[in-house]
Protein backbone atom coordinates (compact mmCIF):
# COMPACT_ATOMS: atom_id res chain seq x y z
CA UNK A 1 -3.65 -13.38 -8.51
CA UNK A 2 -6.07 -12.39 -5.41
CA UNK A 3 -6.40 -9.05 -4.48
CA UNK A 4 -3.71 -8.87 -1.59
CA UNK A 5 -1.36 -10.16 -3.82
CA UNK A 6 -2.08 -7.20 -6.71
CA UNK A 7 -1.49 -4.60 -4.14
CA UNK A 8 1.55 -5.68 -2.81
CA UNK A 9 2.82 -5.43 -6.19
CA UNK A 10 1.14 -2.29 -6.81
CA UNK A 11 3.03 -0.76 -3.69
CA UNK A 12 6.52 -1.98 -4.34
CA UNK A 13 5.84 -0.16 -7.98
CA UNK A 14 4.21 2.74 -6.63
CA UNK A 15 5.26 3.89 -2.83
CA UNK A 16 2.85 6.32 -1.54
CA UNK A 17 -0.03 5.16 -2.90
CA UNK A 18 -3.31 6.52 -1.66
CA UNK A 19 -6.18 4.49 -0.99
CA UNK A 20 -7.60 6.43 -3.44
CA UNK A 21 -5.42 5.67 -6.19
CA UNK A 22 -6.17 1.76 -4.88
CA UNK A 23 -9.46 1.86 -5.33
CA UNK A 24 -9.13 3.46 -9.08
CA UNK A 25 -6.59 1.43 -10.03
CA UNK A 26 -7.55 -2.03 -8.53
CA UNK A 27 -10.60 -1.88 -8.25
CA UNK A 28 -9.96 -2.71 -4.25
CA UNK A 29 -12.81 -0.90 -2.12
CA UNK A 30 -11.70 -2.29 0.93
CA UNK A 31 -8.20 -1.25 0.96
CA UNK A 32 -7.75 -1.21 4.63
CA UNK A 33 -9.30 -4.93 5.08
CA UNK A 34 -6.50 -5.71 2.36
CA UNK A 35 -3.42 -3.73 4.08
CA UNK A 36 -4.43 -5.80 7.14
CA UNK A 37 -4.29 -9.04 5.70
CA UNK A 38 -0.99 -8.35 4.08
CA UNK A 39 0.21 -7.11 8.00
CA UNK A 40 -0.95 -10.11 9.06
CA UNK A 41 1.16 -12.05 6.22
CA UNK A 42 4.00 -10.58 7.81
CA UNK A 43 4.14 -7.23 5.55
CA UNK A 44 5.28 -4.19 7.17
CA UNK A 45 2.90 -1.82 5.48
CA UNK A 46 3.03 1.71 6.39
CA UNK A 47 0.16 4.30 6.56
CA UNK A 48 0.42 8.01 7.06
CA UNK A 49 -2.11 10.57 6.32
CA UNK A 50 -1.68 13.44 3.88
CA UNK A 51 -4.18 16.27 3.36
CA UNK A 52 -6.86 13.67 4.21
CA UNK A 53 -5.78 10.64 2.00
CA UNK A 54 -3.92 7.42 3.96
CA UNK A 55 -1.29 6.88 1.92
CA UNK A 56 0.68 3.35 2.15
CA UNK A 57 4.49 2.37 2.07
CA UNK A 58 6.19 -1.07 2.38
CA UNK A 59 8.55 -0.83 4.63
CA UNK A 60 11.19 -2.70 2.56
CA UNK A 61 14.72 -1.49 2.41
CA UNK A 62 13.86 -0.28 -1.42
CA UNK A 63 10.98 1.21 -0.65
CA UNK A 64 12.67 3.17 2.17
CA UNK A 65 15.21 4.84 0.13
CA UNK A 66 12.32 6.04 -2.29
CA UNK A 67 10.04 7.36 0.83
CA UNK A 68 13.44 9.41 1.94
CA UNK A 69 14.01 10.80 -1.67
């Protein structure tokens, strides 16, 4: 599994996710070279930033429902 592939399963399991948390968790320094590539697989990857952390949401119709919770 390359890395793109590990965080979009990471973010459908964990909306929100910080880059952060990313990093720690994957092991994925470049986190914003990754989000790109998935955009440019045709993910709708959101990014907002909170108290100084991007944080990152699919923009799937599950992951929606969780961001609004």
């Amino acid at each position: 599994m390359n890395q793109q592939q590990r965080l979009l399963e990471y973010l459908r399991e964990r909306p929100g996710a910080s880059s952060l948390e990313i990093i720690r968790d994957l092991g994925i320094l470049n986190t914003t070279g990754r989000i790109s590539d998935l955009r440019r697989e045709g993910h709708d990857v959101e990014a907002r930033r909170i108290e100084g952390l991007f944080r990152y949401w699919l923009r799937e119709p599950a992951q929606m429902e969780l961001a609004l919770a």
